[in-house]
C-alpha atoms as a PDB file:
ATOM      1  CA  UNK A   1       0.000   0.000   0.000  1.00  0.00           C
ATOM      2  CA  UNK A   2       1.286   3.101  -1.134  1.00  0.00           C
ATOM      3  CA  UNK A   3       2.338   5.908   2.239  1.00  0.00           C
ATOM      4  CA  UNK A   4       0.191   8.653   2.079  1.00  0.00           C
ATOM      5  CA  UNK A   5       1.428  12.246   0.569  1.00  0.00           C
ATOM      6  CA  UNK A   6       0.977  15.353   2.557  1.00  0.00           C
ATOM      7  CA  UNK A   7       1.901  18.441   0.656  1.00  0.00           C
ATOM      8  CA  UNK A   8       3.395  21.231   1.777  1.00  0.00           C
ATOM      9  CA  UNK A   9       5.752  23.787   0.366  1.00  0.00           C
ATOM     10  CA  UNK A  10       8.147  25.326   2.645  1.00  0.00           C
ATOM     11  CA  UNK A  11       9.967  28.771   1.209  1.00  0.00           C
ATOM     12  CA  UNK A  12      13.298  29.156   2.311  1.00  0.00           C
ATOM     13  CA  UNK A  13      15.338  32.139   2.194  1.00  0.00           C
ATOM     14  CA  UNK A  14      19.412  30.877   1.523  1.00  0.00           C
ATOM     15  CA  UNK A  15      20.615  34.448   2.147  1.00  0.00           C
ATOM     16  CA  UNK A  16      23.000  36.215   0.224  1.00  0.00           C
ATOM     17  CA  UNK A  17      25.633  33.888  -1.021  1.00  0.00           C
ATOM     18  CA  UNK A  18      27.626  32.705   1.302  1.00  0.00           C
ATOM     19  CA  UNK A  19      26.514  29.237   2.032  1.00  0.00           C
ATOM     20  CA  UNK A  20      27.054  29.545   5.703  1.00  0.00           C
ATOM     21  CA  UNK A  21      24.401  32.533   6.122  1.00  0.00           C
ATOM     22  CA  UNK A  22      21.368  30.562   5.432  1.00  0.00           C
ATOM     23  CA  UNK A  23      19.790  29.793   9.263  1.00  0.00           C
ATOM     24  CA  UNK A  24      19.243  26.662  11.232  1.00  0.00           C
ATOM     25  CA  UNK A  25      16.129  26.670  10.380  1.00  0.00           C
ATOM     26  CA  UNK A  26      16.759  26.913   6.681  1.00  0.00           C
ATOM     27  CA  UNK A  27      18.544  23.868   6.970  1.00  0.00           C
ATOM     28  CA  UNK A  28      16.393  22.249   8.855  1.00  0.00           C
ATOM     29  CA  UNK A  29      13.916  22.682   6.385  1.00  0.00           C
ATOM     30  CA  UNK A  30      16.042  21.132   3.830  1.00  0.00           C
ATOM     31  CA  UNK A  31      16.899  18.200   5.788  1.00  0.00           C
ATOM     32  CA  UNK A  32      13.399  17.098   5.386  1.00  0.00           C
ATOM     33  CA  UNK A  33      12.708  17.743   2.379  1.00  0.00           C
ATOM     34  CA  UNK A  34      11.486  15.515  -0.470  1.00  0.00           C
ATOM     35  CA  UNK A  35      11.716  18.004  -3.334  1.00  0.00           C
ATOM     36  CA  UNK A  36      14.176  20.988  -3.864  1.00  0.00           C
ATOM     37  CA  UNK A  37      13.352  23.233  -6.463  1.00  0.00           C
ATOM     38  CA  UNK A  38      16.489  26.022  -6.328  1.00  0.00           C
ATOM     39  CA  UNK A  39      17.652  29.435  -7.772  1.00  0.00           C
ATOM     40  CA  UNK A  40      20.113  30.898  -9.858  1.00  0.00           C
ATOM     41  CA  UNK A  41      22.213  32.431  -7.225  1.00  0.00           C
ATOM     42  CA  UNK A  42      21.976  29.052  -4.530  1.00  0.00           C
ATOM     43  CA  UNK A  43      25.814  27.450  -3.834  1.00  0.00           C
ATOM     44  CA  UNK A  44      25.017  23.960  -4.435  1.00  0.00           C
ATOM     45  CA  UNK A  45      26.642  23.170  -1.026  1.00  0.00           C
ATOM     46  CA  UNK A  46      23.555  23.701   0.171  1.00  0.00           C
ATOM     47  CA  UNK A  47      21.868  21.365  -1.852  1.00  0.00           C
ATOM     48  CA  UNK A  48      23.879  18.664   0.684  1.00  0.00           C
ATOM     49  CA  UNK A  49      21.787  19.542   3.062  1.00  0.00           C
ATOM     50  CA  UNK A  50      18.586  17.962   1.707  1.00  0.00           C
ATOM     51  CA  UNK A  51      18.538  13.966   1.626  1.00  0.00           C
ATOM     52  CA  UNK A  52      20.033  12.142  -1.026  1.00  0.00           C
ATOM     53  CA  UNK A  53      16.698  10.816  -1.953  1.00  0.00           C
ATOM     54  CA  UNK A  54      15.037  14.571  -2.794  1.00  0.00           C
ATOM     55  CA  UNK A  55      14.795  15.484  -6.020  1.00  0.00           C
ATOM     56  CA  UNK A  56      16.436  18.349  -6.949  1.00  0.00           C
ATOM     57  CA  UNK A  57      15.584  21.091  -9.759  1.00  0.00           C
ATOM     58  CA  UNK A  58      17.123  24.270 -10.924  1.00  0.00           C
ATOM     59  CA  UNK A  59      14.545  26.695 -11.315  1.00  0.00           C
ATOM     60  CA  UNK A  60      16.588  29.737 -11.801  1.00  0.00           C
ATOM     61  CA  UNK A  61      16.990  32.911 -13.812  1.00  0.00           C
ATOM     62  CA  UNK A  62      19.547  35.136 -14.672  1.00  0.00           C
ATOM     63  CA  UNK A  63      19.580  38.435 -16.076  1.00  0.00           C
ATOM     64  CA  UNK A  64      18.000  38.270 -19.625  1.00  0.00           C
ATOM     65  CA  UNK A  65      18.071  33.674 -19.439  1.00  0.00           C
ATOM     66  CA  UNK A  66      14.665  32.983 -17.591  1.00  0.00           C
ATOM     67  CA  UNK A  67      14.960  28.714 -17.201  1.00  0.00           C
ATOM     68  CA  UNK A  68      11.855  28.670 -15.811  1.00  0.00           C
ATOM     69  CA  UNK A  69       8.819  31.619 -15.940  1.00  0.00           C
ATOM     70  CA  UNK A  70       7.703  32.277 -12.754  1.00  0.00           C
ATOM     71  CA  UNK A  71       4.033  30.676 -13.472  1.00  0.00           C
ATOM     72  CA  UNK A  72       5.730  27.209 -14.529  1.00  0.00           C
ATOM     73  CA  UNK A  73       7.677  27.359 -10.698  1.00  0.00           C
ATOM     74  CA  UNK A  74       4.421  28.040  -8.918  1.00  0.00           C
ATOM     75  CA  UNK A  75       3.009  25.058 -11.067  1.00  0.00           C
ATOM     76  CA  UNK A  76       5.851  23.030  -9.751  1.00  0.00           C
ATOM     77  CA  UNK A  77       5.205  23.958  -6.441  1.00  0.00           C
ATOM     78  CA  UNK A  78       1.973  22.401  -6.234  1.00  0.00           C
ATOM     79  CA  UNK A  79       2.110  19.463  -8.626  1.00  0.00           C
ATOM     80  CA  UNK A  80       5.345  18.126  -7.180  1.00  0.00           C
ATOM     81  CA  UNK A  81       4.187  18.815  -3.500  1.00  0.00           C
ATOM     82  CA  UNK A  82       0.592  16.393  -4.390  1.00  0.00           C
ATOM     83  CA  UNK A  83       3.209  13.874  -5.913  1.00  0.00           C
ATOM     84  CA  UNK A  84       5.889  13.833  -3.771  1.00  0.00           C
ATOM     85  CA  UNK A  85       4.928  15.390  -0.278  1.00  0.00           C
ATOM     86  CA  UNK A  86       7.628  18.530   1.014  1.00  0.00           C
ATOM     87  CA  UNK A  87       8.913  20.724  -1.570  1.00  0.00           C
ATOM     88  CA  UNK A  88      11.596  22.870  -0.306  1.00  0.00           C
ATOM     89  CA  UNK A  89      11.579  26.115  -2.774  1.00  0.00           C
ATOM     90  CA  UNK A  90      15.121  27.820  -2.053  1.00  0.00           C
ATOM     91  CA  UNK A  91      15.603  31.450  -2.662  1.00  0.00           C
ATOM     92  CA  UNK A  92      18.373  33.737  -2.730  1.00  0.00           C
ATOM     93  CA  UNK A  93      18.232  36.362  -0.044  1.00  0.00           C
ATOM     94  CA  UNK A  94      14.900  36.785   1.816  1.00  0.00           C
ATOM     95  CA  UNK A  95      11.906  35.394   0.067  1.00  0.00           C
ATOM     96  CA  UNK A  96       9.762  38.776   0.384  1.00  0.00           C
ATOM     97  CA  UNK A  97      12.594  41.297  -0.934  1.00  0.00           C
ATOM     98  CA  UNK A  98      12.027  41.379  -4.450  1.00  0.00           C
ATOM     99  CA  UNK A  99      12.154  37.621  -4.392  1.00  0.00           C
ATOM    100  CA  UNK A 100       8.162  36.904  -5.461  1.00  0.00           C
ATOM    101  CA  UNK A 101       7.847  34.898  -2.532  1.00  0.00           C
ATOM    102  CA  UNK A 102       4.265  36.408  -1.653  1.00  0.00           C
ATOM    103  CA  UNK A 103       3.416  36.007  -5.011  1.00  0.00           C
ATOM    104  CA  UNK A 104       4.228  31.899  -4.672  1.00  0.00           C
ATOM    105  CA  UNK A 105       2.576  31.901  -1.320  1.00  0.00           C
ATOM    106  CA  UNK A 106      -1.027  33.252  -2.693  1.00  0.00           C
ATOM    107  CA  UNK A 107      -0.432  31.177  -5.648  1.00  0.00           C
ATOM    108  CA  UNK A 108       0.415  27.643  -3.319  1.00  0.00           C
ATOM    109  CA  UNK A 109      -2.424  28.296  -0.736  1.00  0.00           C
ATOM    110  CA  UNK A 110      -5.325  28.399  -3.204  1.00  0.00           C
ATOM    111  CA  UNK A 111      -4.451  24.962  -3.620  1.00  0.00           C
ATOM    112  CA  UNK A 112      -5.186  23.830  -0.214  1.00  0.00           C
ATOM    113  CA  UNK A 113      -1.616  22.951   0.465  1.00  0.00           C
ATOM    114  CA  UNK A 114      -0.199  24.512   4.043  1.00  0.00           C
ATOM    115  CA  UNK A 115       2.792  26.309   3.361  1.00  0.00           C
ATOM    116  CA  UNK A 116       5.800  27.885   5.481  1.00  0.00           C
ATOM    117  CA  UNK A 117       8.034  30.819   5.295  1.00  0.00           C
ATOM    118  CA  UNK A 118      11.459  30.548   6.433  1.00  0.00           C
ATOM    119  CA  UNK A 119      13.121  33.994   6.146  1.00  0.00           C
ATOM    120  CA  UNK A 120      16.443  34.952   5.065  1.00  0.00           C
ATOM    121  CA  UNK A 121      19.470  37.227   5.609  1.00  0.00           C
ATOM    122  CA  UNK A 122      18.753  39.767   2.810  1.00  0.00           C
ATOM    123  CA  UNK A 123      21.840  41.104   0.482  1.00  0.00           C
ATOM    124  CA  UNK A 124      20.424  44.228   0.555  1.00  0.00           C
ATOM    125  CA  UNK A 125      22.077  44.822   4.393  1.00  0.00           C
ATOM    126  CA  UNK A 126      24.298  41.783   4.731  1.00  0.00           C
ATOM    127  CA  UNK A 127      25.857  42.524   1.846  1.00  0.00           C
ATOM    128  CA  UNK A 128      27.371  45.894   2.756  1.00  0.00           C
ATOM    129  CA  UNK A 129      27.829  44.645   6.420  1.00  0.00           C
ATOM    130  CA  UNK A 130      30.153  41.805   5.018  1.00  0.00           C
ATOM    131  CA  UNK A 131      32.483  44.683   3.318  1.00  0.00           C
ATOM    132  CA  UNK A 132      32.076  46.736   6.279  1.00  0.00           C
ATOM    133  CA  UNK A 133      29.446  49.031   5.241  1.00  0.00           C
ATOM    134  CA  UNK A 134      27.178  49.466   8.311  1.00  0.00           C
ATOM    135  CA  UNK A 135      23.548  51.103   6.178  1.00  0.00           C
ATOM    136  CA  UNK A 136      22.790  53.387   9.025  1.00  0.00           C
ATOM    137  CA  UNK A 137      25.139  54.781  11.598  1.00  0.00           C
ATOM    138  CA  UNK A 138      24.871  57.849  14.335  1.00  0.00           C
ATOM    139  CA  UNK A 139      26.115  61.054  13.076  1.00  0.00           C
ATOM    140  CA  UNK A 140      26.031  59.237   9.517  1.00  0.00           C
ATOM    141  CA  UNK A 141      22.680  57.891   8.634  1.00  0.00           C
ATOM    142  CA  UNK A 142      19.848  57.520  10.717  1.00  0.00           C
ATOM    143  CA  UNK A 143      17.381  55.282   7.537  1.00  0.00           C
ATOM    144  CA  UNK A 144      17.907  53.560   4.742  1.00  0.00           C
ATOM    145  CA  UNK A 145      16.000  52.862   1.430  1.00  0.00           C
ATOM    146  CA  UNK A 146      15.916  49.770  -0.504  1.00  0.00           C
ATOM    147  CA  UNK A 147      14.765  49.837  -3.709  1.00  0.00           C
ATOM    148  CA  UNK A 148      14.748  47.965  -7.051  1.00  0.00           C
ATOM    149  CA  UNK A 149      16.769  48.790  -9.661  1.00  0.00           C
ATOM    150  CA  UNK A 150      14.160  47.465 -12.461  1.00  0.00           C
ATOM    151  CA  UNK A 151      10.603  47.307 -12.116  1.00  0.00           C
ATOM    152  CA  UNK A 152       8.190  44.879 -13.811  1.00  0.00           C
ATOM    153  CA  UNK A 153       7.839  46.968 -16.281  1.00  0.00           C
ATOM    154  CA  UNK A 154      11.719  47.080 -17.100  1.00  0.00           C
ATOM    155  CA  UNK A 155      12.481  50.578 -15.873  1.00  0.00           C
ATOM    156  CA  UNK A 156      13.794  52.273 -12.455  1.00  0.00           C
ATOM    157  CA  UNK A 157      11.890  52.683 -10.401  1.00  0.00           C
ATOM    158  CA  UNK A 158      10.650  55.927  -9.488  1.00  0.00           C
ATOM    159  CA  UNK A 159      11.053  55.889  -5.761  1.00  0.00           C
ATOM    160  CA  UNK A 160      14.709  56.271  -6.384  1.00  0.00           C
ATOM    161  CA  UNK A 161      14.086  60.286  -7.108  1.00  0.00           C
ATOM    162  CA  UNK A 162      12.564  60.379  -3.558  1.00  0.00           C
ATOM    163  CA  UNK A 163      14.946  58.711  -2.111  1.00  0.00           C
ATOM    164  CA  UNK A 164      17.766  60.815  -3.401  1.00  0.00           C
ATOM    165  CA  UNK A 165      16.302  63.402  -1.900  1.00  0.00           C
ATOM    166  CA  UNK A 166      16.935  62.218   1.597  1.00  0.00           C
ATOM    167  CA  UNK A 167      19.628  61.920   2.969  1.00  0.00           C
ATOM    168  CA  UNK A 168      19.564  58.029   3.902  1.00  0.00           C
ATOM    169  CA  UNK A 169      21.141  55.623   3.052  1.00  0.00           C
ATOM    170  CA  UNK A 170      19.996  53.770  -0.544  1.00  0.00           C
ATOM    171  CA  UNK A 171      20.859  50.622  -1.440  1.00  0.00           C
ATOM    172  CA  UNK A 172      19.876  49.107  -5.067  1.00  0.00           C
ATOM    173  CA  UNK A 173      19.135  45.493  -6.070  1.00  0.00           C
ATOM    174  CA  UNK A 174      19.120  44.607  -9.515  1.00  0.00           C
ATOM    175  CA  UNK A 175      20.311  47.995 -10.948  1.00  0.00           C
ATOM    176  CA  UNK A 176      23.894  47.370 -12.496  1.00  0.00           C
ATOM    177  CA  UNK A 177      21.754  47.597 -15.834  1.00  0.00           C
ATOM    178  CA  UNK A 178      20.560  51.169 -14.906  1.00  0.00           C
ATOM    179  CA  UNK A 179      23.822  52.336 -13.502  1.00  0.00           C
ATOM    180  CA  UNK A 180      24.285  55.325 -15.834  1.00  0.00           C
ATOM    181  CA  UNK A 181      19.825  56.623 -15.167  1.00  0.00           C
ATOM    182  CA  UNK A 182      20.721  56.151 -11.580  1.00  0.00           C
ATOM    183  CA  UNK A 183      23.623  58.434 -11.630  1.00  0.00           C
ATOM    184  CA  UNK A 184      21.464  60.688 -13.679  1.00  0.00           C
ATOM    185  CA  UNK A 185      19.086  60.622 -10.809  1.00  0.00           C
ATOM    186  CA  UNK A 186      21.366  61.653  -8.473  1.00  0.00           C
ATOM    187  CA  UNK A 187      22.855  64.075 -10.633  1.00  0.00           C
ATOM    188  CA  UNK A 188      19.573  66.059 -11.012  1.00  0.00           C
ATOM    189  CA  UNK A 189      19.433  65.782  -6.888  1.00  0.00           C
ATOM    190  CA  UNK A 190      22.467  67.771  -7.234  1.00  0.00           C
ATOM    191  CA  UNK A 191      24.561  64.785  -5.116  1.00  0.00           C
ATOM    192  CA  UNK A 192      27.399  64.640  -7.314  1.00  0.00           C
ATOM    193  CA  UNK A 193      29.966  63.675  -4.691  1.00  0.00           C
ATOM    194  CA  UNK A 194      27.966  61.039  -2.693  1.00  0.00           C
ATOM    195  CA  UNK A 195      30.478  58.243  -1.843  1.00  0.00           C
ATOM    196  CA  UNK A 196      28.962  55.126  -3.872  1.00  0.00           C
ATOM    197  CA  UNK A 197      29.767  51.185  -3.681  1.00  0.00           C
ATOM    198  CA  UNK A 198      28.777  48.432  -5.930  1.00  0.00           C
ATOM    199  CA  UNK A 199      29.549  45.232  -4.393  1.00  0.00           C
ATOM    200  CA  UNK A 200      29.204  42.229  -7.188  1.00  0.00           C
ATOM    201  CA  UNK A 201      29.100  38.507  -5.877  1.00  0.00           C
ATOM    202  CA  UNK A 202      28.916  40.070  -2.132  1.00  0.00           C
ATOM    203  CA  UNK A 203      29.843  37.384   0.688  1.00  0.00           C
ATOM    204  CA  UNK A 204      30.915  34.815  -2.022  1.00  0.00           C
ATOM    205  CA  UNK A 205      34.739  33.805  -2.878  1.00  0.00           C
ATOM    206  CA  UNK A 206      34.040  36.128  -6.279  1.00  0.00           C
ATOM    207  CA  UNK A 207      33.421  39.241  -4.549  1.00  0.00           C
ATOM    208  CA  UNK A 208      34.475  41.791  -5.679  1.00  0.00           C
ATOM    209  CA  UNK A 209      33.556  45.636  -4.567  1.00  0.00           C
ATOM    210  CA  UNK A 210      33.773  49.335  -7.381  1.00  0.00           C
ATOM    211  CA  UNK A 211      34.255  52.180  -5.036  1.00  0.00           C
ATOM    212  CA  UNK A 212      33.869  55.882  -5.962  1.00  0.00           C
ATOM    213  CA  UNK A 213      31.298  58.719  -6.100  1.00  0.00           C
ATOM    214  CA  UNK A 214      28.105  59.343  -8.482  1.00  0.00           C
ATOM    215  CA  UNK A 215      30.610  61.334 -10.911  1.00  0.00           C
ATOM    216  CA  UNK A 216      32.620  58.508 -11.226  1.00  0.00           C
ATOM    217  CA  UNK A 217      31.261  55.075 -10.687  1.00  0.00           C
ATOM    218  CA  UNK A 218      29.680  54.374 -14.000  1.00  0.00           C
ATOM    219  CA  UNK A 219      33.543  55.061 -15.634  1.00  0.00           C
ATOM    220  CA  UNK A 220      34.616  52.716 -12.731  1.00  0.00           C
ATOM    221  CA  UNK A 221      32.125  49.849 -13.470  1.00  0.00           C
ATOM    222  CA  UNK A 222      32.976  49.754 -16.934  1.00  0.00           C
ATOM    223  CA  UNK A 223      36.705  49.798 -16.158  1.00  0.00           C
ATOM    224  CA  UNK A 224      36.410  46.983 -13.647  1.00  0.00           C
ATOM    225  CA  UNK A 225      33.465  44.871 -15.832  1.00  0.00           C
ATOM    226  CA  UNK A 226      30.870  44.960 -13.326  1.00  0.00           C
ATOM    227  CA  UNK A 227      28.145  42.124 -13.662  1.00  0.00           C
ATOM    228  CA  UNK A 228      25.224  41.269 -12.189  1.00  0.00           C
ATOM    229  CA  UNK A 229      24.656  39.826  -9.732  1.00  0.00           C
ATOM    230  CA  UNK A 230      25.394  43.067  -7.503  1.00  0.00           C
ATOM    231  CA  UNK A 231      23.934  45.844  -5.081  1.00  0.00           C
ATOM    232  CA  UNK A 232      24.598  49.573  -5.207  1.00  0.00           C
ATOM    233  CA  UNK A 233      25.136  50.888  -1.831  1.00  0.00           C
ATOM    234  CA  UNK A 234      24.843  54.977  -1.912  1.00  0.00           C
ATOM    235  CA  UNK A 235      25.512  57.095   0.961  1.00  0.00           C
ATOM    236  CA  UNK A 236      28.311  58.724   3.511  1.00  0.00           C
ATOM    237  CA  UNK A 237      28.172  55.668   5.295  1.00  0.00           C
ATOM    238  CA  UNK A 238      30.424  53.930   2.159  1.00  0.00           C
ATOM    239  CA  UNK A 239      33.244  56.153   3.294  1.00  0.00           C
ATOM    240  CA  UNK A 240      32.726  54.001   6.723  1.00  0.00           C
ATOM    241  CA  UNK A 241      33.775  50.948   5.317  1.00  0.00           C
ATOM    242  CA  UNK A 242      38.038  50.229   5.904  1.00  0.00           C
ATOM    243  CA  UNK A 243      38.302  47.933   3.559  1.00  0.00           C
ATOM    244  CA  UNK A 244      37.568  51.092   1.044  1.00  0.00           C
ATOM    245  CA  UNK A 245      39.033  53.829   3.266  1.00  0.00           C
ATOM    246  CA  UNK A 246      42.241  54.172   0.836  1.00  0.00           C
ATOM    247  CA  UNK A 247      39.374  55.201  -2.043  1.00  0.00           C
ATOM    248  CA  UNK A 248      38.286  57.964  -0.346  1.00  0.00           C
ATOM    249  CA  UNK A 249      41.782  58.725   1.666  1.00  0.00           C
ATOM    250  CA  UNK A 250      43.028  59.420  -2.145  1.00  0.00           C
ATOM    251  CA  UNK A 251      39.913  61.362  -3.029  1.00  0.00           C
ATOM    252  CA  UNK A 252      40.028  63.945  -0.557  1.00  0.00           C
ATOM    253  CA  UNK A 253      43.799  64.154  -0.965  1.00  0.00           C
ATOM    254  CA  UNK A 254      43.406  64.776  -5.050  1.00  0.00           C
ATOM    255  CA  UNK A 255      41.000  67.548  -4.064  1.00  0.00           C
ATOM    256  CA  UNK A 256      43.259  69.323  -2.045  1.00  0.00           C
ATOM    257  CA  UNK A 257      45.976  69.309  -4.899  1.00  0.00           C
END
């Protein structure tokens, strides 16, 4: 006699890279789970953590290479979790920043099948923390803004004029693409000289961090090939950072000259 199945769909955030940042109960999640269905932007060390006997499929998408549109995932949600029992659907970051994950939930529970959210470490703070970019600090910055770099509708989004405004800290997922309308942006805020930071790969071994200010990033990108995936981190609290304290030592020491 066959076991009986008893869906559910647990969405896990895996934080932002490094495969040590997902939590305990991330893992623990995995550990009992009969399907895996994964993202672009998972280390597949993590995959180790579900049982040999899940099944395991990349759902992922990349900049401008969807494998799978989002409706065929939420399918796969459901059919695979009436087939097979626990499917474990592993997201980079924190499921509900930018990651569709209430979109998956709404989609999963009209389906009768109990769901859980598991959230992650988000890139969008642990990513500047890792290079020693605290987001707020007294004296510094007191809020910050996070914001996506492209909308469903392809373009920035206009909360970034707001935000430029302000003098908080703004950090921007998925804008490498918009680079040169975001420096526009702050251009017209007249915030020419705003230390920026766009940290590509952030906790992973392939990190690798563009330092400057609005007048000169977009030069810097293209001189150091910045790809996505990476966040733009704009602000005085860059200038915090040591690891990029020699960037804006020589800066201020050019300016003087």
């Amino acid at each position: 006699m066959r076991e009986q199945i008893h869906p559910k769909v647990s969405l896990v955030g895996a934080g932002p890279g490094d495969p040590e940042l997902i939590t305990l109960k991330g893992i623990l999640a995995l550990n009992t789970a009969d399907v895996v269905l994964y993202d672009a932007l998972i280390d597949p060390v993590l995959l180790k953590h579900a049982p040999k006997s899940a099944i395991k499929i990349f759902v992922g998408k990349r900049v401008g290479r969807h494998s799978k549109p989002q409706e065929d995932t939420n399918q796969l949600c459901v059919s695979l979790a009436k087939k097979h029992g626990h499917v474990v659907r592993l997201k980079g970051g924190d499921p509900f920043v930018f990651g569709r994950g209430g979109e998956e939930i709404e989609y999963i529970e009209n389906f009768g099948i109990p769901t859980v959210v598991v959230p992650g470490i988000t890139s969008a703070v642990a990513v500047p923390a890792a290079a020693g970019i605290p987001v707020t600090k007294r004296g510094v910055s007191e809020s910050f803004w996070v914001v996506t770099g492209t909308t469903t509708a392809g373009e920035l989004s206009k909360d970034l004029a707001l935000a430029a405004q302000s003098t908080a800290t703004v950090v921007v997922l998925m804008g490498t693409k918009k680079l040169n309308e975001i420096v526009q942006t702050y251009r017209n805020a007249g915030r020419e000289n705003l230390p920026v930071a766009i940290i590509q790969s952030g906790t992973t071994r392939e990190e690798k961090i563009t330092a400057g200010f609005v007048h000169d990033i977009a030069q810097k990108a293209i001189e150091n090939q910045v790809e996505s995936p990476a966040i733009i981190i704009i602000g005085e609290v860059v200038r915090e950072s040591l690891r990029l304290a020699e960037v804006y030592r020589e800066a201020v020491s050019l300016s003087r000259q």
